[in-house]
C-alpha atoms as a PDB file:
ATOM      1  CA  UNK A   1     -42.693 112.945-101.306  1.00  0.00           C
ATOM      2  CA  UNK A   2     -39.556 112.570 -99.034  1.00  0.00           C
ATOM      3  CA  UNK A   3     -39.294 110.964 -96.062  1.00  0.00           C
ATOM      4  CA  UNK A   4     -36.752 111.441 -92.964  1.00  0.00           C
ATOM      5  CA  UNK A   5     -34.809 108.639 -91.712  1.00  0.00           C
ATOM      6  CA  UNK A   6     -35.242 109.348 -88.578  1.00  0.00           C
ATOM      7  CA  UNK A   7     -32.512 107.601 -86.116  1.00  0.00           C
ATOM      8  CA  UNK A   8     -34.243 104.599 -83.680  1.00  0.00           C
ATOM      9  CA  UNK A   9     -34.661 104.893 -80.164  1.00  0.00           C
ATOM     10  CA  UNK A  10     -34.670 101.998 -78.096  1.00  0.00           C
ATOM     11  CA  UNK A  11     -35.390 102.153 -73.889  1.00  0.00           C
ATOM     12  CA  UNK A  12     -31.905 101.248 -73.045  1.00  0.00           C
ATOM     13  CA  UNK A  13     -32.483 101.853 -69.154  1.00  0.00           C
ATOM     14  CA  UNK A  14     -35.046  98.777 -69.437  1.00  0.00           C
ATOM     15  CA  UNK A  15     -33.342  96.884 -71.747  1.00  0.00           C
ATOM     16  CA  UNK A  16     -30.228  97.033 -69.425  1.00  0.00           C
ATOM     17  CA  UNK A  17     -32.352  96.090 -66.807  1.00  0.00           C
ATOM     18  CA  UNK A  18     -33.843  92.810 -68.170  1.00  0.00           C
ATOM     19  CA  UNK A  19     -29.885  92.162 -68.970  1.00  0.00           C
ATOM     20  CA  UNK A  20     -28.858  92.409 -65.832  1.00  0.00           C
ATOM     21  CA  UNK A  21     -31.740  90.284 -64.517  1.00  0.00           C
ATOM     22  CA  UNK A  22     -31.296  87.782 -67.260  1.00  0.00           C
ATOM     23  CA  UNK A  23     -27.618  87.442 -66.425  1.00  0.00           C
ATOM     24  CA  UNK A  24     -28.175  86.663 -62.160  1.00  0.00           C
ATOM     25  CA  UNK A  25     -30.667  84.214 -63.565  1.00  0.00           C
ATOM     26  CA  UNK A  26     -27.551  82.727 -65.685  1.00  0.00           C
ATOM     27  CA  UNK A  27     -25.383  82.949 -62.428  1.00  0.00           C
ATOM     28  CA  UNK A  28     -27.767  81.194 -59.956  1.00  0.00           C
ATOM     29  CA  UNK A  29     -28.478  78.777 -62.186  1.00  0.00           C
ATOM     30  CA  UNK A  30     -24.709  77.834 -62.665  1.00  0.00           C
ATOM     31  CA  UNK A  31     -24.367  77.856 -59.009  1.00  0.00           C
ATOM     32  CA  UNK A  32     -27.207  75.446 -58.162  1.00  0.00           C
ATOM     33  CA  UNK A  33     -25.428  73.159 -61.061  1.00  0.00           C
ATOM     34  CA  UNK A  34     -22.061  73.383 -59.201  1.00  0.00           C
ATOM     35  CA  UNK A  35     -23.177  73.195 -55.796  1.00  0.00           C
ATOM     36  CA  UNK A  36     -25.065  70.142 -56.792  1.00  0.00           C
ATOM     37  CA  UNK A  37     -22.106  68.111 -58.441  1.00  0.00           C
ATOM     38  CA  UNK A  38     -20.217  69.261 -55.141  1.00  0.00           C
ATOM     39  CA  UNK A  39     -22.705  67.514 -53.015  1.00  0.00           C
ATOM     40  CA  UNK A  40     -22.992  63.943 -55.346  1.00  0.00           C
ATOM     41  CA  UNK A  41     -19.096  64.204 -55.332  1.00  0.00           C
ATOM     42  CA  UNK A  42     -19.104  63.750 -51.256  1.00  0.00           C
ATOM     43  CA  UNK A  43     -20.581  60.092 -51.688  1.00  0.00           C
ATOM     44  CA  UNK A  44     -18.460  59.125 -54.336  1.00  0.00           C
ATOM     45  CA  UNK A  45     -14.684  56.995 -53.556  1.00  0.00           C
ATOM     46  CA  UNK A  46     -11.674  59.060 -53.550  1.00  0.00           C
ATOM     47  CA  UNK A  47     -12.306  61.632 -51.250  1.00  0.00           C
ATOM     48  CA  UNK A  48     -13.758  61.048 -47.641  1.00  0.00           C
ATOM     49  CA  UNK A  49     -14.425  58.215 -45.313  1.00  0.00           C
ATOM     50  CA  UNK A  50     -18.426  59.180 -45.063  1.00  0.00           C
ATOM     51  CA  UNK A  51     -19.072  58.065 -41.113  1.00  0.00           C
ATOM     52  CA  UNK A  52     -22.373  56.765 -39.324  1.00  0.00           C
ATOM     53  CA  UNK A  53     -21.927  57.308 -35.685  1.00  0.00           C
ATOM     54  CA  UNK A  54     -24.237  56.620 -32.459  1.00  0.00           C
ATOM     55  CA  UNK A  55     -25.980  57.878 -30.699  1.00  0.00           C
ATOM     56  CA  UNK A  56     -27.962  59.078 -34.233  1.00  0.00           C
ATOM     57  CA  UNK A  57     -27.263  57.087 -37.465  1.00  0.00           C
ATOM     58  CA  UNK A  58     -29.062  60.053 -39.196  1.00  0.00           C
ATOM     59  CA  UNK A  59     -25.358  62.044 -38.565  1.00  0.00           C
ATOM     60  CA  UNK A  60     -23.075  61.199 -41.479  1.00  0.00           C
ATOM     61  CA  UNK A  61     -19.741  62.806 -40.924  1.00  0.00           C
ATOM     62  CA  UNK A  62     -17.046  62.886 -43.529  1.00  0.00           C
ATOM     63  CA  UNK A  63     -13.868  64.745 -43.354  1.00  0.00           C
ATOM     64  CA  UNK A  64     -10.279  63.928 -45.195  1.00  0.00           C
ATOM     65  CA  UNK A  65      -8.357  62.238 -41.875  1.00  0.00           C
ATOM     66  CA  UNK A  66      -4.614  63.992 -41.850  1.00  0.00           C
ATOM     67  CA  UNK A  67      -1.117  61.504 -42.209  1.00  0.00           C
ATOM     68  CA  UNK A  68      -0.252  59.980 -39.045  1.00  0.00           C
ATOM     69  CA  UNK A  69       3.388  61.171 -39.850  1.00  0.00           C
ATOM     70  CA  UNK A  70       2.130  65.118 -39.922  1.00  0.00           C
ATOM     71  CA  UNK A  71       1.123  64.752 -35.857  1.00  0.00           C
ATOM     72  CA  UNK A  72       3.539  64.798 -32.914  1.00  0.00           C
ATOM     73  CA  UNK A  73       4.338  61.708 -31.046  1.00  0.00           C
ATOM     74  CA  UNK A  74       1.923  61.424 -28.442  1.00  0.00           C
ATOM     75  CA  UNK A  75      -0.462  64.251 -29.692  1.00  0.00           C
ATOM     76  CA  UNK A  76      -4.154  64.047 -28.499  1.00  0.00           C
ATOM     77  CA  UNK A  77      -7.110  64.297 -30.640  1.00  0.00           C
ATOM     78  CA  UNK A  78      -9.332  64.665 -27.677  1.00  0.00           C
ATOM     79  CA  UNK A  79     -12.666  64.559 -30.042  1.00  0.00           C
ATOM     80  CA  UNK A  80     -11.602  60.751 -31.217  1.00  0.00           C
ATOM     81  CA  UNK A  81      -9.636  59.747 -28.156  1.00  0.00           C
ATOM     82  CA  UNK A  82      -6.413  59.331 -30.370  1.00  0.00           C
ATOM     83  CA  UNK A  83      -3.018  58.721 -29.221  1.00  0.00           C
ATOM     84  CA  UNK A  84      -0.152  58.591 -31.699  1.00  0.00           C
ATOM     85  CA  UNK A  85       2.480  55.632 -30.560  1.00  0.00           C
ATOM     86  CA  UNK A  86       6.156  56.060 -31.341  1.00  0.00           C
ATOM     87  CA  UNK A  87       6.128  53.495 -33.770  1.00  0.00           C
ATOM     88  CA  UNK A  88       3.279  55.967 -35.896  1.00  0.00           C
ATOM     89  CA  UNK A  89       0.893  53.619 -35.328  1.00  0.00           C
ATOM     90  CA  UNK A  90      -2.718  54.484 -33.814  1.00  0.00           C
ATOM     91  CA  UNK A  91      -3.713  53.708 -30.783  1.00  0.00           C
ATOM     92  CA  UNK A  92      -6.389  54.735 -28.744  1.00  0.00           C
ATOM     93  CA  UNK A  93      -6.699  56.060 -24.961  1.00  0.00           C
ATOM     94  CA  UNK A  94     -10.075  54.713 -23.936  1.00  0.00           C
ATOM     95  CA  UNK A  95     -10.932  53.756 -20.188  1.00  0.00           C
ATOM     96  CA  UNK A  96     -11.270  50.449 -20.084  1.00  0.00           C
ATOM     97  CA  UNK A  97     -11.292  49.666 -24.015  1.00  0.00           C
ATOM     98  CA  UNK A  98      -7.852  49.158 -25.412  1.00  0.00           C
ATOM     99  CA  UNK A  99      -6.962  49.491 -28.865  1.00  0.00           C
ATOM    100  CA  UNK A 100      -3.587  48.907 -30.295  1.00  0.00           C
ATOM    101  CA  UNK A 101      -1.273  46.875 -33.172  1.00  0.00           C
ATOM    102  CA  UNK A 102      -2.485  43.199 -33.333  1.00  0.00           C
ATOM    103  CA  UNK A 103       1.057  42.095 -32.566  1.00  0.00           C
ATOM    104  CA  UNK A 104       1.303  44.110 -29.440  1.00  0.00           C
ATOM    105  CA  UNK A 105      -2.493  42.525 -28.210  1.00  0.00           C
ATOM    106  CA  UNK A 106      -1.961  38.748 -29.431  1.00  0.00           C
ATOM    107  CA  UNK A 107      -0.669  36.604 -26.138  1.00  0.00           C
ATOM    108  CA  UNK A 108      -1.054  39.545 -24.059  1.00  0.00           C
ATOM    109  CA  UNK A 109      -4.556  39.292 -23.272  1.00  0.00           C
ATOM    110  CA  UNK A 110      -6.774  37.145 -21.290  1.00  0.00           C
ATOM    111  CA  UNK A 111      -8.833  36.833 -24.364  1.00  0.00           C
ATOM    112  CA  UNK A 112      -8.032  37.209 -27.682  1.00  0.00           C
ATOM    113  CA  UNK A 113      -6.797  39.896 -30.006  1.00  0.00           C
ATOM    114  CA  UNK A 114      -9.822  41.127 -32.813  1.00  0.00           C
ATOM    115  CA  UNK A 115      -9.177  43.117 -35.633  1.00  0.00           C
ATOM    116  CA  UNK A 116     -11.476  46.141 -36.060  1.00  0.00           C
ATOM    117  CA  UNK A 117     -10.409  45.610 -39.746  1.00  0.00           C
ATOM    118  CA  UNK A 118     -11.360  41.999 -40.235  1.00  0.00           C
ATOM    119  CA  UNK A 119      -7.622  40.695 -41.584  1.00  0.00           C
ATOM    120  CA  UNK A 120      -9.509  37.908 -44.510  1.00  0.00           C
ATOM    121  CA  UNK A 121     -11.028  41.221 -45.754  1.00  0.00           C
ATOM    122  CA  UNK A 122      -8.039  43.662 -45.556  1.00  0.00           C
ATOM    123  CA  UNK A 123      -5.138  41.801 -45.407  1.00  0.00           C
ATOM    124  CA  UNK A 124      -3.857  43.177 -48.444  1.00  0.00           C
ATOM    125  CA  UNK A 125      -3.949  46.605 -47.864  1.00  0.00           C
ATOM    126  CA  UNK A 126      -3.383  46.265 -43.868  1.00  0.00           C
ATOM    127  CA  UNK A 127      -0.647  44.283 -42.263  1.00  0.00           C
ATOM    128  CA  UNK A 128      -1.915  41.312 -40.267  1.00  0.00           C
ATOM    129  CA  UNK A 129       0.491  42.195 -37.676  1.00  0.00           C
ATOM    130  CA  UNK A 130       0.108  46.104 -37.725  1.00  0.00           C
ATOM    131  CA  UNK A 131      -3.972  45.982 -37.737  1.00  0.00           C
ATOM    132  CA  UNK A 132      -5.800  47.473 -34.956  1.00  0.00           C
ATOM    133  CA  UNK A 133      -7.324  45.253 -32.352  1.00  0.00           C
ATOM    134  CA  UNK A 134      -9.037  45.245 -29.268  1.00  0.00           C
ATOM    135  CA  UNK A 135      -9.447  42.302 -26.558  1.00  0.00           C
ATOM    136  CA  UNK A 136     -12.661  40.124 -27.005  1.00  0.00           C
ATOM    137  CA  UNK A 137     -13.125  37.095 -24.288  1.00  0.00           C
ATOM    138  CA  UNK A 138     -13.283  33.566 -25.397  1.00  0.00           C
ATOM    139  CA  UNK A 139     -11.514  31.182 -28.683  1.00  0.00           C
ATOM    140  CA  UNK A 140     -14.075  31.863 -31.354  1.00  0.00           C
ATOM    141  CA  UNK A 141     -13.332  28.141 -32.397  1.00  0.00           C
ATOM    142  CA  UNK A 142     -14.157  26.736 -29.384  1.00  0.00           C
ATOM    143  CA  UNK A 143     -16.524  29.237 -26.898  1.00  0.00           C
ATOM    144  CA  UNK A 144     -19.961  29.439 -28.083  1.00  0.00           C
ATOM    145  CA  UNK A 145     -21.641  32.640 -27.007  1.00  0.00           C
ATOM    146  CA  UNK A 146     -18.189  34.385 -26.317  1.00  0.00           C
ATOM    147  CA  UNK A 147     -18.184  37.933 -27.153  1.00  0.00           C
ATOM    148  CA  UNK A 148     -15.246  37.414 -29.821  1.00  0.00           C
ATOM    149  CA  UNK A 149     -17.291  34.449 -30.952  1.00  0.00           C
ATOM    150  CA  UNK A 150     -20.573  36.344 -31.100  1.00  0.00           C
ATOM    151  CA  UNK A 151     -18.722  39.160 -33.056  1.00  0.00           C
ATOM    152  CA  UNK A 152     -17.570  37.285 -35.375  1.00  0.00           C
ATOM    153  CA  UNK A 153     -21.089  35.551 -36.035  1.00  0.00           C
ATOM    154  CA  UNK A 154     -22.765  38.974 -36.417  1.00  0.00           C
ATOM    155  CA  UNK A 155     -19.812  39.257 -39.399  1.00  0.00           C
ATOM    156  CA  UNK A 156     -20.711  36.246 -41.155  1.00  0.00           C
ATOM    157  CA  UNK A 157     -24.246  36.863 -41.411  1.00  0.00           C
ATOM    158  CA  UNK A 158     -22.838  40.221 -42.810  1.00  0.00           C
ATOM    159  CA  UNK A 159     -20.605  38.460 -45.295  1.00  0.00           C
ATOM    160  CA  UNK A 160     -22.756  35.626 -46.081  1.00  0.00           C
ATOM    161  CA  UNK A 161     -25.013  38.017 -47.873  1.00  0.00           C
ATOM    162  CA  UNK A 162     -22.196  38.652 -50.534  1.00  0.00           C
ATOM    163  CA  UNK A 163     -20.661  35.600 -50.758  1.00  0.00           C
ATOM    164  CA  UNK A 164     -21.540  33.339 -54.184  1.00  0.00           C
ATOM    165  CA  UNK A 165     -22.916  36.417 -55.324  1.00  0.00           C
ATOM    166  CA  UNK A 166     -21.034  39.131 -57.807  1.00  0.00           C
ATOM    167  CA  UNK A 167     -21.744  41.659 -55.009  1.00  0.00           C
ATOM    168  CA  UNK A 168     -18.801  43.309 -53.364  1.00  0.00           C
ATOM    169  CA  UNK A 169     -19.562  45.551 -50.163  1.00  0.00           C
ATOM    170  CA  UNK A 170     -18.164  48.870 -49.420  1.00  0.00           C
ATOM    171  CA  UNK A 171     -15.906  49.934 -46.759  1.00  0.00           C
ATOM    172  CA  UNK A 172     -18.994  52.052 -45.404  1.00  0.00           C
ATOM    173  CA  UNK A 173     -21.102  48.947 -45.521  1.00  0.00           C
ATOM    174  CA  UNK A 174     -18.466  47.194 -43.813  1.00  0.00           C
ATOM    175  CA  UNK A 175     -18.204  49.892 -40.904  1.00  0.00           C
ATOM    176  CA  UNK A 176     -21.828  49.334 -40.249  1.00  0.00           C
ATOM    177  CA  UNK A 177     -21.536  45.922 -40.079  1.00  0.00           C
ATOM    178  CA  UNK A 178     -18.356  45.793 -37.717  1.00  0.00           C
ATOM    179  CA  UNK A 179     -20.954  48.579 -35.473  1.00  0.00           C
ATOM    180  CA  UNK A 180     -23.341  45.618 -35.137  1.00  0.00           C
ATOM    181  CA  UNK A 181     -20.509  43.061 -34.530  1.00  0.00           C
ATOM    182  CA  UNK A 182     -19.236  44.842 -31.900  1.00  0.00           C
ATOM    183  CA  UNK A 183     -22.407  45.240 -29.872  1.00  0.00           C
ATOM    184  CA  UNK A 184     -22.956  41.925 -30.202  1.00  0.00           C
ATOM    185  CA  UNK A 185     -20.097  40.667 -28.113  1.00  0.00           C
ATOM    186  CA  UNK A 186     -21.453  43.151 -25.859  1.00  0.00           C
ATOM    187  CA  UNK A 187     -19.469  46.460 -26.124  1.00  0.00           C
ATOM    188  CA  UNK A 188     -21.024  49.583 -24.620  1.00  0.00           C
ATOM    189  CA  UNK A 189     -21.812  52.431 -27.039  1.00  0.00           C
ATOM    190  CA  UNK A 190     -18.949  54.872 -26.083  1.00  0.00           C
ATOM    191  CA  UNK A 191     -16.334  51.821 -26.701  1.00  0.00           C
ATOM    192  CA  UNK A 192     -18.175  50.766 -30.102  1.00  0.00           C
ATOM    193  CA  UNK A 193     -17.826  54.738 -31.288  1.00  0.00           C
ATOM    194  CA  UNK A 194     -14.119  54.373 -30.137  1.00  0.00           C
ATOM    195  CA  UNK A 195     -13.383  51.174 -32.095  1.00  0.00           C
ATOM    196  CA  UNK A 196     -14.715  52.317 -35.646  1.00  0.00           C
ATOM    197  CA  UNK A 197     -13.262  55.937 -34.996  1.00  0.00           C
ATOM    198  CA  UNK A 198     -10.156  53.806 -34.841  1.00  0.00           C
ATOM    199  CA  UNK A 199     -10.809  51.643 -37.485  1.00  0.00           C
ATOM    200  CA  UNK A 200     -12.054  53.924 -39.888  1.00  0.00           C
ATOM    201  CA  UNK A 201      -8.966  56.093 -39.712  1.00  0.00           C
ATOM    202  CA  UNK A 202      -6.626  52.891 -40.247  1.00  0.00           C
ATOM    203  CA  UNK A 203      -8.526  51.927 -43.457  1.00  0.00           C
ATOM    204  CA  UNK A 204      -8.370  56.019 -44.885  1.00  0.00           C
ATOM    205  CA  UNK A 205      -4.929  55.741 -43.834  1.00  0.00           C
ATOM    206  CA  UNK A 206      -4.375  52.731 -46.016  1.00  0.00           C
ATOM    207  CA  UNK A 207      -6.435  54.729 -48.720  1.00  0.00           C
ATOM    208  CA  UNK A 208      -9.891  52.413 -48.765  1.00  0.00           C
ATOM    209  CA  UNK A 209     -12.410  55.192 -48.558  1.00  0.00           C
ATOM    210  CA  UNK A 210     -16.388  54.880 -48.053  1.00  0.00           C
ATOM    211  CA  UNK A 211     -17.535  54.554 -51.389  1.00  0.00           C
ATOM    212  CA  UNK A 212     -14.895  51.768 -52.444  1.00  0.00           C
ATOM    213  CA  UNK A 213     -15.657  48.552 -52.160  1.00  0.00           C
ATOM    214  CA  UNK A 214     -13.853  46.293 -49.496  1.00  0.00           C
ATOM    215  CA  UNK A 215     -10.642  44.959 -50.897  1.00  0.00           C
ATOM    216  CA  UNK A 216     -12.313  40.926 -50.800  1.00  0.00           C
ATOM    217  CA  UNK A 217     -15.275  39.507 -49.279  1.00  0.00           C
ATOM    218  CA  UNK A 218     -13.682  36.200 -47.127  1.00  0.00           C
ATOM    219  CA  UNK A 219     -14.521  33.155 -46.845  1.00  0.00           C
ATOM    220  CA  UNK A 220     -16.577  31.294 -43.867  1.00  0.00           C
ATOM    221  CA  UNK A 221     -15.269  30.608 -41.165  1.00  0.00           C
ATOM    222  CA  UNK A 222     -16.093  26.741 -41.119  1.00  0.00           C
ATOM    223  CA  UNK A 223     -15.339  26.158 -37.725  1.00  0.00           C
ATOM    224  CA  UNK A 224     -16.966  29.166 -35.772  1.00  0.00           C
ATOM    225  CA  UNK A 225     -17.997  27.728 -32.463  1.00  0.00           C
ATOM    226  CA  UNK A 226     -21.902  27.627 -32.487  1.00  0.00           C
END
């Protein structure tokens, strides 16, 4: 007896279909995987300052801040309150709150001049002289309960839990910590948001980004006024 060969048909309008489906299944899953390794890389150092601001600490911000040299002299970022000095240093146009180069606050205030960037922290990365500041009342060796005293108590007890230890904060810890600070010597909410605006861009500017640690934790200040 002889048999046929007889040629096979397959369903190629289904099998195309599972295919198809089978491939977007590929695809979606590829994009979940990159979309997800986008969003871890956002918290990791070397690409944006990530930013807690009042009024809700549940609003992290973070956005690449541009070279002071790329903006016009004098050019307002109205959101931030920036001004850009001729020297290309920042400074910031804030009502009552002033915040410029140390060197152009020391000995010209009734109080005295406070970095936003404390300088035993990032003194090598930011110029003692150059380092934004902002008037505090009061010798924080000799005032107790000044507000430059009082902010730089609220620091300590920030520092204090990293010191002796192999701990090293970051710069976002830090920010938080210079937030507290500067309520404590009694700043109101709009000038606290206007002082770590301003410090936040000085330390991206000098390329110490959230997720890095601060350049050193300093030591105490022995003779804080208490």
């Amino acid at each position: 007896m002889t048999f046929a060969a007889r040629p096979l048909h397959l369903p190629l309008g289904t099998f195309g279909a599972d295919l198809n489906a089978a491939k977007i299944k590929i695809l979606l899953l590829w994009l979940l995987i990159v979309t997800s390794l986008g969003n871890a890389s956002a918290t990791t150092p070397g690409a944006t300052e990530n930013r807690v601001w009042q009024k809700s600490l549940a609003t992290v911000e973070t956005r690449q801040v541009e070279p002071l040299q790329t903006l016009g002299r004098h050019q307002e970022n109205e959101g931030a309150g920036y001004d850009f000095a001729s020297d290309s240093l920042l400074a910031a146009k804030t009502g009552a709150l002033r915040i410029a180069p140390y060197e152009e606050l020391s000995g010209n205030v009734a109080g005295q001049a406070h970095h936003l960037n404390q300088t035993a922290a990032y003194r090598d990365i930011i110029p003692r002289k150059q380092g934004l500041s902002i008037e505090l009342e009061g010798n924080i060796f000799t005032d107790a309960g000044a507000p430059h005293t009082l902010a730089h108590g609220s620091l300590e007890g920030f520092w204090n839990k990293f010191r002796g230890t192999d701990i090293v904060p970051t710069n976002l810890e830090y920010t938080r910590a210079a937030q507290q600070s500067l309520r404590a010597a009694g700043l109101s909410e709009v000038e606290v948001q206007q002082a770590i605006q301003a410090a936040i861009r000085e330390r991206v500017q000098a390329g110490a980004l959230g997720g890095m640690e601060v350049p050193r934790v300093p030591g105490p200040i022995r003779n804080l006024a208490r």
